[in-house]
N, C-alpha and C. Protein backbone atom coordinates (compact mmCIF):
# COMPACT_ATOMS: atom_id res chain seq x y z
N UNK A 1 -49.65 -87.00 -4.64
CA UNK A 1 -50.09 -85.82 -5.36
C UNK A 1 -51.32 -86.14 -6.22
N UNK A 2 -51.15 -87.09 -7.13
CA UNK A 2 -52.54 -87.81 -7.88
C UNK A 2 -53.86 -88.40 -6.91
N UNK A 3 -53.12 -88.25 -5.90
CA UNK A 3 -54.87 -88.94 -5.02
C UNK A 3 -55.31 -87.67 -4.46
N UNK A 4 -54.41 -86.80 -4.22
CA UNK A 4 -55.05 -85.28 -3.39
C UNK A 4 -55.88 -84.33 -4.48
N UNK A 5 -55.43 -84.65 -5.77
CA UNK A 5 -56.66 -84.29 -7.04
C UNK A 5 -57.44 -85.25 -7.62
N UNK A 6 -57.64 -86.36 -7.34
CA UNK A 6 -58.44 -87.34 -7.34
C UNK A 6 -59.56 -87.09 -6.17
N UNK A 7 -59.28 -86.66 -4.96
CA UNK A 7 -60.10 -86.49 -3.67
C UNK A 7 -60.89 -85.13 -3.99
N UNK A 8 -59.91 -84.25 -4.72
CA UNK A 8 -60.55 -82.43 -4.30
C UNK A 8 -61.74 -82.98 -5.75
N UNK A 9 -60.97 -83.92 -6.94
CA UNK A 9 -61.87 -84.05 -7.90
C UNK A 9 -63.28 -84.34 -7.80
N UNK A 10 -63.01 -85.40 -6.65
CA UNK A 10 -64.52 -85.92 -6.16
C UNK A 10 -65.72 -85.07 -5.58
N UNK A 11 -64.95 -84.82 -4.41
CA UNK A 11 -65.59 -83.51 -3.68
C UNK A 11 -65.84 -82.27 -4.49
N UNK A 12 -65.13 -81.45 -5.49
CA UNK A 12 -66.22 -80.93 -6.36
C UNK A 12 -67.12 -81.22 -7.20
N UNK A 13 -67.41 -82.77 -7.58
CA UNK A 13 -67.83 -83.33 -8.47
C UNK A 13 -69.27 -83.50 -7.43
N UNK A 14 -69.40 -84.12 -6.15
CA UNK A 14 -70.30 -84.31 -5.32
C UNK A 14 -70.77 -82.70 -4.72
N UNK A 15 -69.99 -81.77 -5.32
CA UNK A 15 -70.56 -80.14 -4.56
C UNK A 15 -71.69 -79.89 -5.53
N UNK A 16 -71.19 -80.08 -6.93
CA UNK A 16 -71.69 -79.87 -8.02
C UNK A 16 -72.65 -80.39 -8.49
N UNK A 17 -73.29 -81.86 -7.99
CA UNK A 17 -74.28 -82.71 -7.98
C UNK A 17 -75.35 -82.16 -7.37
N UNK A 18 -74.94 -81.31 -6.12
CA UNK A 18 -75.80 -81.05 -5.24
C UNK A 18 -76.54 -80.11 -5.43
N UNK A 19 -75.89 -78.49 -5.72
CA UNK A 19 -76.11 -77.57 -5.81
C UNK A 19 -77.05 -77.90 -7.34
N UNK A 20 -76.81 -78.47 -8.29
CA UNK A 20 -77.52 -79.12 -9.59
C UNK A 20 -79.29 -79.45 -8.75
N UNK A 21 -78.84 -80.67 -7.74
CA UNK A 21 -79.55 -81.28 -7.42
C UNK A 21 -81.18 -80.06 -6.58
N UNK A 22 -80.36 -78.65 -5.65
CA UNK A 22 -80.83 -77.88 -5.41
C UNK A 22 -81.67 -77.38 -5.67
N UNK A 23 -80.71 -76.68 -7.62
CA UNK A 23 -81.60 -76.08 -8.77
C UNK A 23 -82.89 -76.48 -8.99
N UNK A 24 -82.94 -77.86 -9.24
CA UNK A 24 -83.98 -78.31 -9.59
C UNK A 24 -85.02 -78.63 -8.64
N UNK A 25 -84.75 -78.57 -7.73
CA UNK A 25 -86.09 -78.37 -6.74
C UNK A 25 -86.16 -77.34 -6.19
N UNK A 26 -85.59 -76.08 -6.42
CA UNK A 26 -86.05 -74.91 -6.29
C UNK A 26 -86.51 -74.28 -7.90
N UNK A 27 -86.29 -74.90 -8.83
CA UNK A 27 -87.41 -74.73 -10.23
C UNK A 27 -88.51 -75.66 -9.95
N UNK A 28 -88.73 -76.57 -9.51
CA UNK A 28 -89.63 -77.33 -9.28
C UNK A 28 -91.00 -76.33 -8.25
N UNK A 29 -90.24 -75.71 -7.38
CA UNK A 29 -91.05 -75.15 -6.42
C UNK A 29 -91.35 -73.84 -6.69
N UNK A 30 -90.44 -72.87 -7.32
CA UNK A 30 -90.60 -71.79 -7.54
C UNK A 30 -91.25 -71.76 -8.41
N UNK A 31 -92.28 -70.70 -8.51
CA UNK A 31 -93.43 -70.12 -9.83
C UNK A 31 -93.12 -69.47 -10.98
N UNK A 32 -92.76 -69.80 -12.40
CA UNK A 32 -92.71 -68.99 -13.25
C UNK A 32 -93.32 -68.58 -14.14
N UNK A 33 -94.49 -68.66 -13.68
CA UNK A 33 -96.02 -67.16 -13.72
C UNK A 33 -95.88 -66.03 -12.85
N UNK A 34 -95.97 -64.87 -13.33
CA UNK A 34 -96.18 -63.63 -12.10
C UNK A 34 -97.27 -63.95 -11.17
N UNK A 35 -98.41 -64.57 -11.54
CA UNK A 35 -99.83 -65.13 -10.28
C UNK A 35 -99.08 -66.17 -9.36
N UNK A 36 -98.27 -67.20 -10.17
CA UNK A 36 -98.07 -67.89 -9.00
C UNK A 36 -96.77 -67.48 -7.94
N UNK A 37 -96.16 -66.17 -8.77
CA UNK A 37 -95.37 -66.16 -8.14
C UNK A 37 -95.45 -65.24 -6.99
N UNK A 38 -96.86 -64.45 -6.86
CA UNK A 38 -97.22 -64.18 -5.73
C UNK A 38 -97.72 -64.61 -4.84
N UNK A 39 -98.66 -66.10 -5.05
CA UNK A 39 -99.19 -66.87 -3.99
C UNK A 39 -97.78 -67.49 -3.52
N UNK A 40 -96.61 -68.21 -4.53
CA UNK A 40 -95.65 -68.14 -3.35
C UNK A 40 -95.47 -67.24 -2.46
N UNK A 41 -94.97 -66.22 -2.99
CA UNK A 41 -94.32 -65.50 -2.26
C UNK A 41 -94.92 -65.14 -0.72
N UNK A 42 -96.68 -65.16 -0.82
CA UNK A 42 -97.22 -65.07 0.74
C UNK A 42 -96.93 -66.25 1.06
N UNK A 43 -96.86 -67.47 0.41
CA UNK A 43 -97.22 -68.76 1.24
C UNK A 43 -95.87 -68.84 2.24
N UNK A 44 -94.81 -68.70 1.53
CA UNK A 44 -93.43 -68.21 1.91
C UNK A 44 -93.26 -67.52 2.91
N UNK A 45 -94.10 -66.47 3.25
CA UNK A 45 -93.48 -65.70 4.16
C UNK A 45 -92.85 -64.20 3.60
N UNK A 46 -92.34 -64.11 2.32
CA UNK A 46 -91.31 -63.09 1.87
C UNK A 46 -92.11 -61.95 2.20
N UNK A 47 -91.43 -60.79 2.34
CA UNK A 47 -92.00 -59.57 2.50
C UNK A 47 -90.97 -58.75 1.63
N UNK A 48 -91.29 -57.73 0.94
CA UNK A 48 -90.85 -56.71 0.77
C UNK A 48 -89.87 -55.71 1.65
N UNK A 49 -88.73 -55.31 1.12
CA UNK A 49 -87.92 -54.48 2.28
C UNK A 49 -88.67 -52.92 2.24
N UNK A 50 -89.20 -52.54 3.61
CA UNK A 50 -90.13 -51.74 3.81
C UNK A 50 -89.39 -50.21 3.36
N UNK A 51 -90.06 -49.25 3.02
CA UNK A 51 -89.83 -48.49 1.92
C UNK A 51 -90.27 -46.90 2.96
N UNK A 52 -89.19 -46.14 3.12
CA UNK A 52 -89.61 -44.78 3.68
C UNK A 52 -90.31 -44.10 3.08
N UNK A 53 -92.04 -44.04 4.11
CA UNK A 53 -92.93 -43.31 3.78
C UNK A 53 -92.74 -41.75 3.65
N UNK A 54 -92.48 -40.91 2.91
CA UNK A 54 -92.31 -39.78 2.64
C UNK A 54 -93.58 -38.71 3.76
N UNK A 55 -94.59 -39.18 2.50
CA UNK A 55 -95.81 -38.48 3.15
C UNK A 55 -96.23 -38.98 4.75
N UNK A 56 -95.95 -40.12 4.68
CA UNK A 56 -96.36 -40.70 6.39
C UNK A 56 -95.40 -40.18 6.92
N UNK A 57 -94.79 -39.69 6.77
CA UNK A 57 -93.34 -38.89 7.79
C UNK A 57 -93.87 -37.88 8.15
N UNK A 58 -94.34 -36.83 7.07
CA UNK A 58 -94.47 -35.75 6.84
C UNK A 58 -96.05 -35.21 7.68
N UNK A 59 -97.08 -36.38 7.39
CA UNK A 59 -98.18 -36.14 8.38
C UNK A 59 -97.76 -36.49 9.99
N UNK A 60 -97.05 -37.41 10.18
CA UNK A 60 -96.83 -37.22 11.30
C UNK A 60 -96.07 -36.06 12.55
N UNK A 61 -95.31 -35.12 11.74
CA UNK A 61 -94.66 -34.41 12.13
C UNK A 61 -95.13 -33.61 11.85
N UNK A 62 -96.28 -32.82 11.22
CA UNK A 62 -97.27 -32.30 11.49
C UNK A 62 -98.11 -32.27 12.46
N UNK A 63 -98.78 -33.69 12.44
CA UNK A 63 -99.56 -33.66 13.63
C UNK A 63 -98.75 -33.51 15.04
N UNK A 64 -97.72 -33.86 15.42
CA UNK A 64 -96.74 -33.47 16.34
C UNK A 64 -96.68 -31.94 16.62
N UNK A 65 -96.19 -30.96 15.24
CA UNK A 65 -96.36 -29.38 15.63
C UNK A 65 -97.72 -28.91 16.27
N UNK A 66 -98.69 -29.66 15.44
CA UNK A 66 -100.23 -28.92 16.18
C UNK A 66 -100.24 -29.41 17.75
N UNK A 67 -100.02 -30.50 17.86
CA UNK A 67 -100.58 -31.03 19.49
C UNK A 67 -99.33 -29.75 19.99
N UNK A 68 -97.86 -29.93 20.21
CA UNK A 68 -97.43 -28.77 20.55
C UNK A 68 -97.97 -27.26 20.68
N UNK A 69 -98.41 -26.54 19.50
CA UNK A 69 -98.74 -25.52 19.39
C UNK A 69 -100.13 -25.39 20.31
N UNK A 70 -100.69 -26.60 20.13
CA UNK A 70 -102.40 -26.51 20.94
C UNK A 70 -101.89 -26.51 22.76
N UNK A 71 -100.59 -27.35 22.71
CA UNK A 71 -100.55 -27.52 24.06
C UNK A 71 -100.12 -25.78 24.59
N UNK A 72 -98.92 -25.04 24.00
CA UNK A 72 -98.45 -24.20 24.00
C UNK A 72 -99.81 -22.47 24.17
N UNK A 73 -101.03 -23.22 23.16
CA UNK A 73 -102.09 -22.31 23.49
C UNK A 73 -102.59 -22.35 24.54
N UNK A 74 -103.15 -23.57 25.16
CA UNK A 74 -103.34 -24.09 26.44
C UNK A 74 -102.98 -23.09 27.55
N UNK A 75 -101.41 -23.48 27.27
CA UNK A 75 -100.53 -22.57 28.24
C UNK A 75 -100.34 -21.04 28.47
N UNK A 76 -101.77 -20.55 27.34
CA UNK A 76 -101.19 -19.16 26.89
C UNK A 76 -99.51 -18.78 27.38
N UNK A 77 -99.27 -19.70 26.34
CA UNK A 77 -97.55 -19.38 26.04
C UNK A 77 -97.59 -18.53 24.38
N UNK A 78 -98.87 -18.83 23.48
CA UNK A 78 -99.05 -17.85 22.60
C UNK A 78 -100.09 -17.61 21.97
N UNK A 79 -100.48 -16.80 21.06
CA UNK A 79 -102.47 -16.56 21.30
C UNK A 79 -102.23 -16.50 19.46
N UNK A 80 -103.66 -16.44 18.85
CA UNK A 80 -103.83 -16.79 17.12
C UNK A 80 -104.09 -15.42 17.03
N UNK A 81 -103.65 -14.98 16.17
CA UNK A 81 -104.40 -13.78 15.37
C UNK A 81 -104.43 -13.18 14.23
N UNK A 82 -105.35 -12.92 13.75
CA UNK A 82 -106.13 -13.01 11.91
C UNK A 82 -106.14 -11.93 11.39
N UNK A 83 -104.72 -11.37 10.79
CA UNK A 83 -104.94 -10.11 9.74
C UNK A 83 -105.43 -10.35 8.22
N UNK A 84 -106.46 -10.03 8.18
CA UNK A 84 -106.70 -10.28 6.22
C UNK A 84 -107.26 -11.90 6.70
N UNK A 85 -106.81 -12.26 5.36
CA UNK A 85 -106.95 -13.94 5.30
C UNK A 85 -106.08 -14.77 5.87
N UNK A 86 -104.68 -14.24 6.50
CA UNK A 86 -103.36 -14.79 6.82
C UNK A 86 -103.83 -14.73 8.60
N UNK A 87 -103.21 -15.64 9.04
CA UNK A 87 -103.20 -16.09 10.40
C UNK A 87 -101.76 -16.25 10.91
N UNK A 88 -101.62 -15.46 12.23
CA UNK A 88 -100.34 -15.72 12.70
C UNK A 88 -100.33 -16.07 14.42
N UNK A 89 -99.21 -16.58 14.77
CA UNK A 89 -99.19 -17.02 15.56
C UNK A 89 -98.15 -16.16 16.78
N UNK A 90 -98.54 -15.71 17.74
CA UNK A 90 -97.23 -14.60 18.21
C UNK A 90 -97.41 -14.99 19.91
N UNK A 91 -96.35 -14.78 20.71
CA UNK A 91 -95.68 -14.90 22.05
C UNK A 91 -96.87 -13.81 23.04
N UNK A 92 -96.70 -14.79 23.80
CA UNK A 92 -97.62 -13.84 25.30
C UNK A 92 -96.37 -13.17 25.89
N UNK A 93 -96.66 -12.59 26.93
CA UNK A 93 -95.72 -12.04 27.67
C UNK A 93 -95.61 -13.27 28.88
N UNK A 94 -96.32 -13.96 29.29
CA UNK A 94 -95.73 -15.59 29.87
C UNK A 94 -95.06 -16.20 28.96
N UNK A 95 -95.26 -15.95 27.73
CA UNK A 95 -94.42 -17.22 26.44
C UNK A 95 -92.96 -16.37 26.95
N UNK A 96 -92.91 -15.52 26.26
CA UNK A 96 -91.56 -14.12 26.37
C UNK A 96 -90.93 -15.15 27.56
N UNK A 97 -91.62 -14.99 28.58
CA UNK A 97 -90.64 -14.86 29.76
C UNK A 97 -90.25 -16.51 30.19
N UNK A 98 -91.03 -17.48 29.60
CA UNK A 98 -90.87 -18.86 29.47
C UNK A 98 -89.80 -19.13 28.44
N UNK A 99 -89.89 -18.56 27.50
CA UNK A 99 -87.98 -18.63 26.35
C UNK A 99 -87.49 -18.19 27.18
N UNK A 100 -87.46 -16.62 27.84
CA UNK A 100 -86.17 -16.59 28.44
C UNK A 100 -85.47 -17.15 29.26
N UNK A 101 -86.54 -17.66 30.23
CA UNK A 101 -85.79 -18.89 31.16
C UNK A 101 -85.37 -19.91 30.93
N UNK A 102 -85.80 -20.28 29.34
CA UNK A 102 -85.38 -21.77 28.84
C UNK A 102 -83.77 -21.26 28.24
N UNK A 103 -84.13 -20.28 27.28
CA UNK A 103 -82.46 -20.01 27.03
C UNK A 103 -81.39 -19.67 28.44
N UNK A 104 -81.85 -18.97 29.05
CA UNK A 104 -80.68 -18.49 30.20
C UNK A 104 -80.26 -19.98 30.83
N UNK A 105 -80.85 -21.21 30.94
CA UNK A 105 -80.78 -22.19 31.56
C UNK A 105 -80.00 -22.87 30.57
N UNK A 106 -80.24 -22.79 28.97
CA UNK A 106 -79.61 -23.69 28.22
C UNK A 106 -78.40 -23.10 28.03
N UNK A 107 -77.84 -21.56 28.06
CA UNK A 107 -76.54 -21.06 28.38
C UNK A 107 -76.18 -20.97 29.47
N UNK A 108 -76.69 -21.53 30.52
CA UNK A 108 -76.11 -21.58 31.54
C UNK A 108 -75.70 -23.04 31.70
N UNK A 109 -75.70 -23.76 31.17
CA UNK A 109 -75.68 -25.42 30.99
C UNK A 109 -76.11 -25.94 32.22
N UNK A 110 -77.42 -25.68 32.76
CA UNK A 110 -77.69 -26.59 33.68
C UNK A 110 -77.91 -28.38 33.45
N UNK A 111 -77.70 -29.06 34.10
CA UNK A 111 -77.97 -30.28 33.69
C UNK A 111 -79.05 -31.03 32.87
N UNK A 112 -78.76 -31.51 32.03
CA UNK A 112 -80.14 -32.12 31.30
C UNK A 112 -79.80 -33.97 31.73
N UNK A 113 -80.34 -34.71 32.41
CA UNK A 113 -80.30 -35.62 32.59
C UNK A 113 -81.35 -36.55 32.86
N UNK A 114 -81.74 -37.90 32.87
CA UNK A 114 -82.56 -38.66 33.22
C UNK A 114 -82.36 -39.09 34.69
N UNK A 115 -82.46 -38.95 35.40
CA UNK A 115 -82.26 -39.20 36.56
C UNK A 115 -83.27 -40.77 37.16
N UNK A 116 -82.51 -41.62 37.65
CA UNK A 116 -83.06 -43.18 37.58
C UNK A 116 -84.46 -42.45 38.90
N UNK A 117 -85.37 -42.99 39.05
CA UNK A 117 -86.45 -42.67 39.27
C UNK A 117 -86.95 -44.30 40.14
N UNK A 118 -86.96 -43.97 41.66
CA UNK A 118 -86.81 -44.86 42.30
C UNK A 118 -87.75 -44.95 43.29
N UNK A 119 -88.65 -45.94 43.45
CA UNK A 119 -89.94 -45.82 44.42
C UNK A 119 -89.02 -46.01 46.01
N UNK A 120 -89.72 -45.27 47.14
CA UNK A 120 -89.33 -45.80 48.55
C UNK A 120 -90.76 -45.97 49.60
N UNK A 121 -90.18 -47.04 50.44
CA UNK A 121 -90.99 -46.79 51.40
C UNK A 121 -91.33 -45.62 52.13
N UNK A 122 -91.26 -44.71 52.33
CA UNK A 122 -90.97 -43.71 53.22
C UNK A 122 -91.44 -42.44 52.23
N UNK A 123 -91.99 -41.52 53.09
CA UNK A 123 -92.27 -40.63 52.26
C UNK A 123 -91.72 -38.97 52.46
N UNK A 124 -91.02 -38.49 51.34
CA UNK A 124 -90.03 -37.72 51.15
C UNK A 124 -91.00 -36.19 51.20
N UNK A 125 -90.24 -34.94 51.65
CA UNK A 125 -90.67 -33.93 51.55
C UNK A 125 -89.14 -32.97 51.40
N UNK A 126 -89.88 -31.90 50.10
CA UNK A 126 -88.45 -31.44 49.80
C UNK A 126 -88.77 -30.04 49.74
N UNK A 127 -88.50 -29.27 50.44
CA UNK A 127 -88.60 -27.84 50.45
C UNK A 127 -87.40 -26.81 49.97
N UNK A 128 -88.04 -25.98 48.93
CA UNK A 128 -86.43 -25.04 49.01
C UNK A 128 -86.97 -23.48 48.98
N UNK A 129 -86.15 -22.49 48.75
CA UNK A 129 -86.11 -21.18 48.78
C UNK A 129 -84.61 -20.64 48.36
N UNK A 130 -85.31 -20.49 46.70
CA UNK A 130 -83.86 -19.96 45.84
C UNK A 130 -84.24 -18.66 45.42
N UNK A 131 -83.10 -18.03 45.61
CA UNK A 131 -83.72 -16.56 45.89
C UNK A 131 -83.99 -15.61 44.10
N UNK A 132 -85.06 -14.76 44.27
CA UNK A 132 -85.51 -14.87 42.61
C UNK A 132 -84.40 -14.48 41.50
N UNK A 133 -83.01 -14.18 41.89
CA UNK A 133 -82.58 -13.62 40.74
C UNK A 133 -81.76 -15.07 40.09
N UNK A 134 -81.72 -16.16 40.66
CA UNK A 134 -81.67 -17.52 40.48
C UNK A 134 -82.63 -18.71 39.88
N UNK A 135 -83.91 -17.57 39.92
CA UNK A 135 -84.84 -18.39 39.23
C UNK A 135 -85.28 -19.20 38.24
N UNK A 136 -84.00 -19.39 36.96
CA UNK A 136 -84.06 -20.44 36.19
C UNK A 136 -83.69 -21.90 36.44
N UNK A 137 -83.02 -21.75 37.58
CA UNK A 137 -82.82 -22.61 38.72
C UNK A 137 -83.52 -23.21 39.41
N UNK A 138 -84.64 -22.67 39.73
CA UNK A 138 -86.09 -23.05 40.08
C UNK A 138 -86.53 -23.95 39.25
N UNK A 139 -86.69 -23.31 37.95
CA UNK A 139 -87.55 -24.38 37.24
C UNK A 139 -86.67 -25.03 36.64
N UNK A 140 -85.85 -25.38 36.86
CA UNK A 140 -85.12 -26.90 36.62
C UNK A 140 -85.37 -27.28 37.59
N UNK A 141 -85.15 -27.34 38.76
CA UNK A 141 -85.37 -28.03 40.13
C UNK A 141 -86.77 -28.76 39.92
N UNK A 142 -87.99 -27.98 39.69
CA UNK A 142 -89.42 -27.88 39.62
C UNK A 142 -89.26 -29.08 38.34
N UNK A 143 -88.79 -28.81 37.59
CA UNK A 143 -88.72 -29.79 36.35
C UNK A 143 -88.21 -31.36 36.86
N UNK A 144 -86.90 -31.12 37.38
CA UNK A 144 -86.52 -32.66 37.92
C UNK A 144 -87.37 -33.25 38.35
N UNK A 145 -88.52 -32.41 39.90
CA UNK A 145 -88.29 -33.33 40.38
C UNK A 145 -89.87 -33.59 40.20
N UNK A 146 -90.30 -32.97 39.37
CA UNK A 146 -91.90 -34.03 38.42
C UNK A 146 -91.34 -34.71 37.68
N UNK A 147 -90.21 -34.88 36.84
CA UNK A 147 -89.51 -36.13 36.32
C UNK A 147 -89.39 -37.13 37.49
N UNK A 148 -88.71 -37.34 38.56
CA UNK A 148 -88.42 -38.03 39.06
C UNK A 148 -89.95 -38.67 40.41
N UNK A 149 -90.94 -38.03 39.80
CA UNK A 149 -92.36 -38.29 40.82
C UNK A 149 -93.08 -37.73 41.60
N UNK A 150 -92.42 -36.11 42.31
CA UNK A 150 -92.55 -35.90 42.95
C UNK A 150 -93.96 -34.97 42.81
N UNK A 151 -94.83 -34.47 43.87
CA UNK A 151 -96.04 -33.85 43.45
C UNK A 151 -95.76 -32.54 44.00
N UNK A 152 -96.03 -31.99 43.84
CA UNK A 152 -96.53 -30.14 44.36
C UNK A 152 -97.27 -29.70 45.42
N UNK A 153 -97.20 -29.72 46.79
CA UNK A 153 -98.03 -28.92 47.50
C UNK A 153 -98.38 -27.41 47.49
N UNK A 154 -97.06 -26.91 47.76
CA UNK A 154 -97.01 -25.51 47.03
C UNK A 154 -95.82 -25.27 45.58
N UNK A 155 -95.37 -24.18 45.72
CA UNK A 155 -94.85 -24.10 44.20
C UNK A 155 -93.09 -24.29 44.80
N UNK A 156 -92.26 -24.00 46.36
CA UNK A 156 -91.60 -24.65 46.67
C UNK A 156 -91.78 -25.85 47.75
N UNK A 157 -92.65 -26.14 47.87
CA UNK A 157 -92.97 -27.67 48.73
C UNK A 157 -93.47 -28.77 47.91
N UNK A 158 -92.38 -30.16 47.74
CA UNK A 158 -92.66 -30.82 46.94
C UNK A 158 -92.83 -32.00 47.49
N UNK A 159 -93.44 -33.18 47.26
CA UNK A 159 -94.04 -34.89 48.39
C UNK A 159 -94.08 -35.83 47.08
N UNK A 160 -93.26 -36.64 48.00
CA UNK A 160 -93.34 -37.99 47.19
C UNK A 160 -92.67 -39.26 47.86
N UNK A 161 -93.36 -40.53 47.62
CA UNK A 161 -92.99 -41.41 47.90
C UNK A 161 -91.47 -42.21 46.75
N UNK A 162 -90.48 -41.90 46.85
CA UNK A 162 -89.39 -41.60 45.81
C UNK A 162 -88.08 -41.28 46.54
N UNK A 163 -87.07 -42.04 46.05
CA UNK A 163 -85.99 -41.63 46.89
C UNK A 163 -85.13 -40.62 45.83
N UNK A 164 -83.79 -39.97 46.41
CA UNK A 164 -83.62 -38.83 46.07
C UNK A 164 -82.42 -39.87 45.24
N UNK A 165 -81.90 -39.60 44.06
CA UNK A 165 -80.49 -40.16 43.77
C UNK A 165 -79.23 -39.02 43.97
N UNK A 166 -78.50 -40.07 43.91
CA UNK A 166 -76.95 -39.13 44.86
C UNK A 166 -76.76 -38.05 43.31
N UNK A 167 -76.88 -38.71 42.22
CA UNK A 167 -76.41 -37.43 41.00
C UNK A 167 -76.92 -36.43 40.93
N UNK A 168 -78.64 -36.30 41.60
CA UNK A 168 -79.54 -35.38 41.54
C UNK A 168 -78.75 -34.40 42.60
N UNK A 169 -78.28 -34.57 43.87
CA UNK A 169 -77.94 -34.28 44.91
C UNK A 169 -76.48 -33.55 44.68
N UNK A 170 -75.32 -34.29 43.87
CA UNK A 170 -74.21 -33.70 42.92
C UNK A 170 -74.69 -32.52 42.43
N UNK A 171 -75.45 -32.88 41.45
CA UNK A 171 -76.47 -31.21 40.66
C UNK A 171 -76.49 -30.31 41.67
N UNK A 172 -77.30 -30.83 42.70
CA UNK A 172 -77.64 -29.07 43.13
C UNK A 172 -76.32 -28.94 44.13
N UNK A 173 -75.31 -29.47 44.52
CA UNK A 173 -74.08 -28.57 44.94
C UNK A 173 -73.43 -28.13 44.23
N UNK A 174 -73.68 -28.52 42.78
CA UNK A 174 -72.73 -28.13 41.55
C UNK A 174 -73.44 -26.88 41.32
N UNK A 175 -75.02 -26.70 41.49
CA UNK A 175 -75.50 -25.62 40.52
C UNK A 175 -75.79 -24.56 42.10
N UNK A 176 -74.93 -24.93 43.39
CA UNK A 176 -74.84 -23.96 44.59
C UNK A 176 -76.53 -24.33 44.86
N UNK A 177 -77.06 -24.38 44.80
CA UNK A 177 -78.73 -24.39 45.72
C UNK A 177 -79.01 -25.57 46.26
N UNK A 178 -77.83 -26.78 46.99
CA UNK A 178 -78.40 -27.74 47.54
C UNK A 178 -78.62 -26.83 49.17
N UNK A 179 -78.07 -25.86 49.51
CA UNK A 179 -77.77 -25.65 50.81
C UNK A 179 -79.48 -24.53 50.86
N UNK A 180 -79.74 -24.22 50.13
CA UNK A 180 -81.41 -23.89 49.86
C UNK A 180 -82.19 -24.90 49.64
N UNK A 181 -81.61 -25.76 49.84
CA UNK A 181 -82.84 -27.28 49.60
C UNK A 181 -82.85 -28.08 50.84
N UNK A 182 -83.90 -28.38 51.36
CA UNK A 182 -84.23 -29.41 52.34
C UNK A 182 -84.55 -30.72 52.06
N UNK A 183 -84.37 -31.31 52.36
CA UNK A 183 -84.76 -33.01 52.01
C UNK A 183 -85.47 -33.66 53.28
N UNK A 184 -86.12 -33.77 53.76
CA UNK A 184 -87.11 -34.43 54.49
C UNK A 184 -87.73 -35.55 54.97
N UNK A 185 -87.09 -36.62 55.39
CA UNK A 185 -87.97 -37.80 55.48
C UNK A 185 -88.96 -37.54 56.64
N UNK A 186 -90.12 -38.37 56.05
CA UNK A 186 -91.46 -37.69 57.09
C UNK A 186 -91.79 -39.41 58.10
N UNK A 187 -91.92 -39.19 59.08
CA UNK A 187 -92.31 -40.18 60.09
C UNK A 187 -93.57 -40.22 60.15
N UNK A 188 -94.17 -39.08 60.69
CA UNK A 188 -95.72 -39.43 60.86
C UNK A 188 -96.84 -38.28 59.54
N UNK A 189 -97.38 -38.65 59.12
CA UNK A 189 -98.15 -37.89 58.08
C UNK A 189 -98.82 -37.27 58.67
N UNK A 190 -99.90 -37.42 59.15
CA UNK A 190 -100.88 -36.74 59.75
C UNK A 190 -101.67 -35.99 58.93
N UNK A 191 -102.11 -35.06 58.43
CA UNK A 191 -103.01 -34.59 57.21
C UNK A 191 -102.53 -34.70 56.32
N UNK A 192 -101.43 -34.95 55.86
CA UNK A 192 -100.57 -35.46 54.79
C UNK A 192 -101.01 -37.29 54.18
N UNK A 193 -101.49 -37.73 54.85
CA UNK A 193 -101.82 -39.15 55.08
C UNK A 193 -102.76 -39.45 53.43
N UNK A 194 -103.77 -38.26 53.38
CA UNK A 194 -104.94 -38.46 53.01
C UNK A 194 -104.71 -37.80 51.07
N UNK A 195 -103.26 -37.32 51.18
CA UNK A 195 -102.99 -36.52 49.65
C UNK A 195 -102.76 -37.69 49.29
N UNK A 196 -102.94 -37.83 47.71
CA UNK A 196 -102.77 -38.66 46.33
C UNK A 196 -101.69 -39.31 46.19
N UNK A 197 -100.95 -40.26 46.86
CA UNK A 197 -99.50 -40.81 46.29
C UNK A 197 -99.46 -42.22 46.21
């Protein structure tokens, strides 16, 4: 019993030496001037724990609404106009009818997904014909499948070197318009050869 507190005695006695021993060469090294205690602090390495920019938040998400809104003018999806000194901003009748298809699609829960996006040898042609009272359907389709690469010949004829994934393929039997969709692998191009892919 007297040697097992004789041993723990030692060993805190040698913890205590050390951590002593520590102190003093971290007072030795450390600066206690505010000047030197900033050339440590770069020589060191230390940085400051970085601090949420309020205003840098705030310009950035600004500049975010304008590029939107400019893109959105672009699109005459909505036009400026100046009563008095006040300026407002109001819906085209393409904007109108661009919400409505975005809401009818977002209550209709069509799929929102990333779909893995896969190069192929072979080059794909995808034709459909969904009939118009289905048309928010369309432009999800139209939406996928420029997500997933595909280019536009006409507004339902779509080309790409890109294979189709099986979930994309799930979707449209789930959302009924795979049997309006063609999928196409093409053998010989022929004036097709010479388009952009």
């Amino acid at each position: 019993m007297n040697y097992k507190n004789t041993k723990t005695k030692r060993i805190l006695g040698l913890l205590k030496h050390r951590a002593l021993t520590a102190m003093e060469i971290l007072e030795a090294i450390l600066p206690t001037s505010r000047d030197t205690y900033k050339v440590t602090k770069n020589m060191l390495g230390y940085m400051d724990v970085p601090r949420f920019d309020y205003k840098d938040w705030q310009r950035q998400e600004e500049k975010k609404f304008y590029v939107l809104l400019a893109k959105m003018r672009r699109e005459a999806l909505i036009v400026k106009r100046k009563i008095g000194k006040k300026t407002f901003w109001e819906s085209t009748g393409k904007g109108l009818k661009r919400l409505g298809l975005v809401l009818k699609s977002l209550s209709l829960n069509l799929p929102e997904k990333n779909y893995k996006k896969e190069k192929s040898n072979d080059l794909t042609l995808i034709v459909f014909d969904i009939p118009e009272k289905f048309k928010y359907k369309r432009v999800w389709l139209r939406k996928y499948l420029r997500n997933l690469g595909f280019q536009m010949l006409q507004r339902s004829v779509w080309i790409g070197k890109y294979k189709i994934p099986e979930d994309f393929i799930h979707d449209l039997r789930e959302l009924k318009i795979l049997s309006n969709t063609h999928i196409l692998k093409i053998q010989k191009t022929g004036s097709l050869v010479n388009f952009d892919l």
